[in-house]
Protein backbone atom coordinates (compact mmCIF):
# COMPACT_ATOMS: atom_id res chain seq x y z
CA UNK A 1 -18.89 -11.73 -13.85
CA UNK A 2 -19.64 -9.84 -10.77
CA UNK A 3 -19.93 -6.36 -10.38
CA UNK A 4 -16.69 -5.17 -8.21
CA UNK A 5 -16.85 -4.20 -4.17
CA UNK A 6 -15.38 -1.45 -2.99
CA UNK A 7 -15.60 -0.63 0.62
CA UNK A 8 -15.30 2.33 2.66
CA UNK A 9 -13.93 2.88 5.93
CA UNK A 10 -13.34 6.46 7.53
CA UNK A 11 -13.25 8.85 10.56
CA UNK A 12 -15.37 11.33 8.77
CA UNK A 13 -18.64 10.86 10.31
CA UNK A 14 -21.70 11.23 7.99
CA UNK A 15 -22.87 14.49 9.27
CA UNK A 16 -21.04 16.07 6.31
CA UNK A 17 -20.41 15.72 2.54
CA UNK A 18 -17.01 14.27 2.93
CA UNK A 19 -18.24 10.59 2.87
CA UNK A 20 -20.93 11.35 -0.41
CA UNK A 21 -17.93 13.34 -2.24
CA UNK A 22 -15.58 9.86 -2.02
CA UNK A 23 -18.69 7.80 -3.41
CA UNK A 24 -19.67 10.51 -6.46
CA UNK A 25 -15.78 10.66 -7.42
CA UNK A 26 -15.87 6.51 -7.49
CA UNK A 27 -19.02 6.16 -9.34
CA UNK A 28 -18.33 8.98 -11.74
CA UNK A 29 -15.36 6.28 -12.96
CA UNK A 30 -17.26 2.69 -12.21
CA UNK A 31 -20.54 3.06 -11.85
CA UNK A 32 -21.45 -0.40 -11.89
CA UNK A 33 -19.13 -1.41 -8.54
CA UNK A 34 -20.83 -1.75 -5.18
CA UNK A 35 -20.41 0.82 -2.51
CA UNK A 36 -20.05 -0.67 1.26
CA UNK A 37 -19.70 1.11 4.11
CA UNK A 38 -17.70 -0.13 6.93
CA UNK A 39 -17.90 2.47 8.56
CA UNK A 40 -17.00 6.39 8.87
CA UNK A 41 -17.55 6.21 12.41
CA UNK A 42 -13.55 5.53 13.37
CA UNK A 43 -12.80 8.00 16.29
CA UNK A 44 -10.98 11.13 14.61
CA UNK A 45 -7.43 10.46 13.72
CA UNK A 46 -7.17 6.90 15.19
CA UNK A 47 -5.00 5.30 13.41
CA UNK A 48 -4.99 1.83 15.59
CA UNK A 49 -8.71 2.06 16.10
CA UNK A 50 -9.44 1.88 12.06
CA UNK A 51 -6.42 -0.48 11.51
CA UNK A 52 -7.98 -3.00 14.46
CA UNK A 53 -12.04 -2.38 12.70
CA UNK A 54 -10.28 -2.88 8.70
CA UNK A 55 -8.26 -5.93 10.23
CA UNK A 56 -11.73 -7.36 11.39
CA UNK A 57 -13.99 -7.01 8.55
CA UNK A 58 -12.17 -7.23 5.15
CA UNK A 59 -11.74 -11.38 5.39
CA UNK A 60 -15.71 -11.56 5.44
CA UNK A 61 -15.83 -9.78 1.72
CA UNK A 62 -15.30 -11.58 -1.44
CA UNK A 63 -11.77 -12.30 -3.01
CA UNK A 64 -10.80 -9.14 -5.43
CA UNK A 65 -12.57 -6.68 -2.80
CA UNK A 66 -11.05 -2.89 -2.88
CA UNK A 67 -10.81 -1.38 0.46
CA UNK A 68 -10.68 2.25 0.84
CA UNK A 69 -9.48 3.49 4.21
CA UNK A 70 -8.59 6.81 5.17
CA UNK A 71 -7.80 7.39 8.96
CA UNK A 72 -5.44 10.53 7.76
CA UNK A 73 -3.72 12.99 10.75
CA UNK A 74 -1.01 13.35 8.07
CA UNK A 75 -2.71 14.00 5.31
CA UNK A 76 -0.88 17.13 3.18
CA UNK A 77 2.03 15.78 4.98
CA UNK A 78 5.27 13.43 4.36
CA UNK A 79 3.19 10.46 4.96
CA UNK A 80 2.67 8.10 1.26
CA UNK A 81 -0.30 7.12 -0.64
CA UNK A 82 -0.21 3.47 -1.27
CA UNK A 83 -1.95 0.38 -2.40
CA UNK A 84 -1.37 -3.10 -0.92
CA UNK A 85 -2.60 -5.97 -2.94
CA UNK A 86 -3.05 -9.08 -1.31
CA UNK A 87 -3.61 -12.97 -2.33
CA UNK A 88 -7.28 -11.97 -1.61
CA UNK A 89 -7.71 -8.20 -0.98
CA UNK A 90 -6.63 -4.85 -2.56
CA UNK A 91 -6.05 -1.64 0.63
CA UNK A 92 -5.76 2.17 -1.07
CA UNK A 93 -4.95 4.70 1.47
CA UNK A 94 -2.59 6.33 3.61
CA UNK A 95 0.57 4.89 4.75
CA UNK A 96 0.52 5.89 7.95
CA UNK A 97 -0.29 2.08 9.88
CA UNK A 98 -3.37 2.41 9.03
CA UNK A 99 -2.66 -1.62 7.32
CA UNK A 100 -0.75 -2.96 10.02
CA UNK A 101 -2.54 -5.14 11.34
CA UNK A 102 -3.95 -6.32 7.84
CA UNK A 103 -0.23 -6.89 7.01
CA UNK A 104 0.53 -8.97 9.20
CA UNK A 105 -2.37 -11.52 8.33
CA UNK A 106 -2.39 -11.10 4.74
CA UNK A 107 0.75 -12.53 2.42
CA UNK A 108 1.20 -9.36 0.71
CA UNK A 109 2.28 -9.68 -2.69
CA UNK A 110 2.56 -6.40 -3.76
CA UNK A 111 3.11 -2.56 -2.79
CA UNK A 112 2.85 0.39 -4.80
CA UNK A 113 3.17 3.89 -4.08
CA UNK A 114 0.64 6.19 -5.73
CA UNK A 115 2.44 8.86 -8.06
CA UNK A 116 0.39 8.59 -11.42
CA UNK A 117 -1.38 11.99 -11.05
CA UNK A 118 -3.67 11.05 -14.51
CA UNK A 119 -5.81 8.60 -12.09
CA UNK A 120 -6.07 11.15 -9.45
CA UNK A 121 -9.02 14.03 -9.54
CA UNK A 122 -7.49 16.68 -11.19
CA UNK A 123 -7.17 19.24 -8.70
CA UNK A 124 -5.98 17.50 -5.73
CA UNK A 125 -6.38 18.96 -2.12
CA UNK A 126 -4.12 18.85 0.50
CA UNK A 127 -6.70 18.36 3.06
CA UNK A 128 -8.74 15.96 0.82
CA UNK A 129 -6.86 12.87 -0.83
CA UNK A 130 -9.49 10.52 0.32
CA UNK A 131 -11.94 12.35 -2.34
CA UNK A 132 -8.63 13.44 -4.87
CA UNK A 133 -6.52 10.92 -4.52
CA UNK A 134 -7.55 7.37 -2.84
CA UNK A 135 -11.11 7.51 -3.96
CA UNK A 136 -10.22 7.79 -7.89
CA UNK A 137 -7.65 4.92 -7.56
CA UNK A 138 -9.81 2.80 -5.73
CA UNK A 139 -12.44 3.43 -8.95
CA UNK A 140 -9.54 2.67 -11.33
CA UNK A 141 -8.85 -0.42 -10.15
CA UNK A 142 -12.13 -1.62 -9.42
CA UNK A 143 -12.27 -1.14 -13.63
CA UNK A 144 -9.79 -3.49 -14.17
CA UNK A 145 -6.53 -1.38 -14.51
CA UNK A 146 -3.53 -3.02 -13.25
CA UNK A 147 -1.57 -1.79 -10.23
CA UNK A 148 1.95 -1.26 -11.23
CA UNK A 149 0.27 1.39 -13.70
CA UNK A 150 -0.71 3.88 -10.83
CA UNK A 151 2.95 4.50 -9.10
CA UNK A 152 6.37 2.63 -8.34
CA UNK A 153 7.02 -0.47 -5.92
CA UNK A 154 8.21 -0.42 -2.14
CA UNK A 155 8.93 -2.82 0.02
CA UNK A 156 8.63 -0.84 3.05
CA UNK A 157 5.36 -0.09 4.66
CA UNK A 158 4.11 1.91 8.20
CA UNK A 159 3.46 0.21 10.95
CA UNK A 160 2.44 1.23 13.79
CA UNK A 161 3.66 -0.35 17.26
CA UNK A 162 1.68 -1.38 20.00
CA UNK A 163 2.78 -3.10 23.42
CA UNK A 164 1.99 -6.87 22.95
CA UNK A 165 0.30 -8.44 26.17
CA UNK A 166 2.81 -9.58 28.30
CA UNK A 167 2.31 -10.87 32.40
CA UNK A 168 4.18 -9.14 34.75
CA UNK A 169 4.00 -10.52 38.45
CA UNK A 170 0.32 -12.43 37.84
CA UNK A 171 -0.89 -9.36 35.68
CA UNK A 172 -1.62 -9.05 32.68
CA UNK A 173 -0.68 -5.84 30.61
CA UNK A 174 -1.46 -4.69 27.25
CA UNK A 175 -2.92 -1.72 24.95
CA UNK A 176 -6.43 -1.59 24.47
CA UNK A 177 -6.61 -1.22 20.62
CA UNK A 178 -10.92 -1.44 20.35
CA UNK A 179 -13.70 -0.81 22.86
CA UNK A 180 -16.67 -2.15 21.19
């Protein structure tokens, strides 16, 4: 059996701790899964920008793959924790649009919000539920545990909207979403 991935993709940077605190949390529950950054690079609070990277890189990982994403300007706010499990893929983070575009590729099969405090870190931050809350569940499920056990089911989800190319007298116009 192979050892479970979990990847990682932020708008932290790596000039701090936040990035190392999210990997410590995860290994302290699985250390045997494999750690893969993405990338923490995501341009601060851009929601589209991670959602258009995490829409491009999660088909090239194995089936049963965790991805841990946190592009968070809500975070302490209304916004939900959630995980979205896939035919091929599992997504923990905020729900915020942040899987929009992975939504609308994947067949989802499954939604649950995140409410089971026992899997979370037990002192949870409200600037910090990468570390607190997403990074423990991630962990959790990466050990097997099933995920109706860490909240309730929704069938609603985020998603942000973006202006779909369309031509308008012989031009064409659109939102930029990526500038590589």
């Amino acid at each position: 059996m192979r050892k479970p991935i979990i990847t990682l993709l932020t708008d932290f940077g790596e000039k701090d701790h936040y990035v190392a605190s999210m990997k410590g949390v995860i290994l302290n529950i699985n250390p045997q899964c494999i750690l893969v950054d993405i990338t923490h690079e995501v341009k601060p609070h851009d929601i589209q920008e991670g959602a258009f990277i995490l829409a491009n890189t999660y088909s090239y990982f194995p089936k049963g793959t965790i991805h841990l994403s946190v592009v968070d300007p809500g975070v302490g706010g209304g916004r939900k924790p959630i995980l979205i499990v896939t035919q091929n893929h599992f997504f923990v983070g905020p729900d915020n649009g942040l899987f929009t575009l992975v939504a609308q590729r994947e067949k989802v099969k499954q939604m649950v919000v995140l409410t089971k405090q026992k899997y979370f870190l037990p002192k949870v931050s409200m600037t910090f539920h990468g570390r607190d809350i997403f990074a423990p569940i991630a962990a959790h499920l990466s050990l097997g545990i099933k995920p109706n056990a860490f909240g309730y089911r929704t069938n609603s989800l985020q998603e942000f909207g973006f202006q779909k190319p369309i031509n308008k007298e012989g031009k064409l116009l659109g939102e930029v979403l990526h500038i590589d």
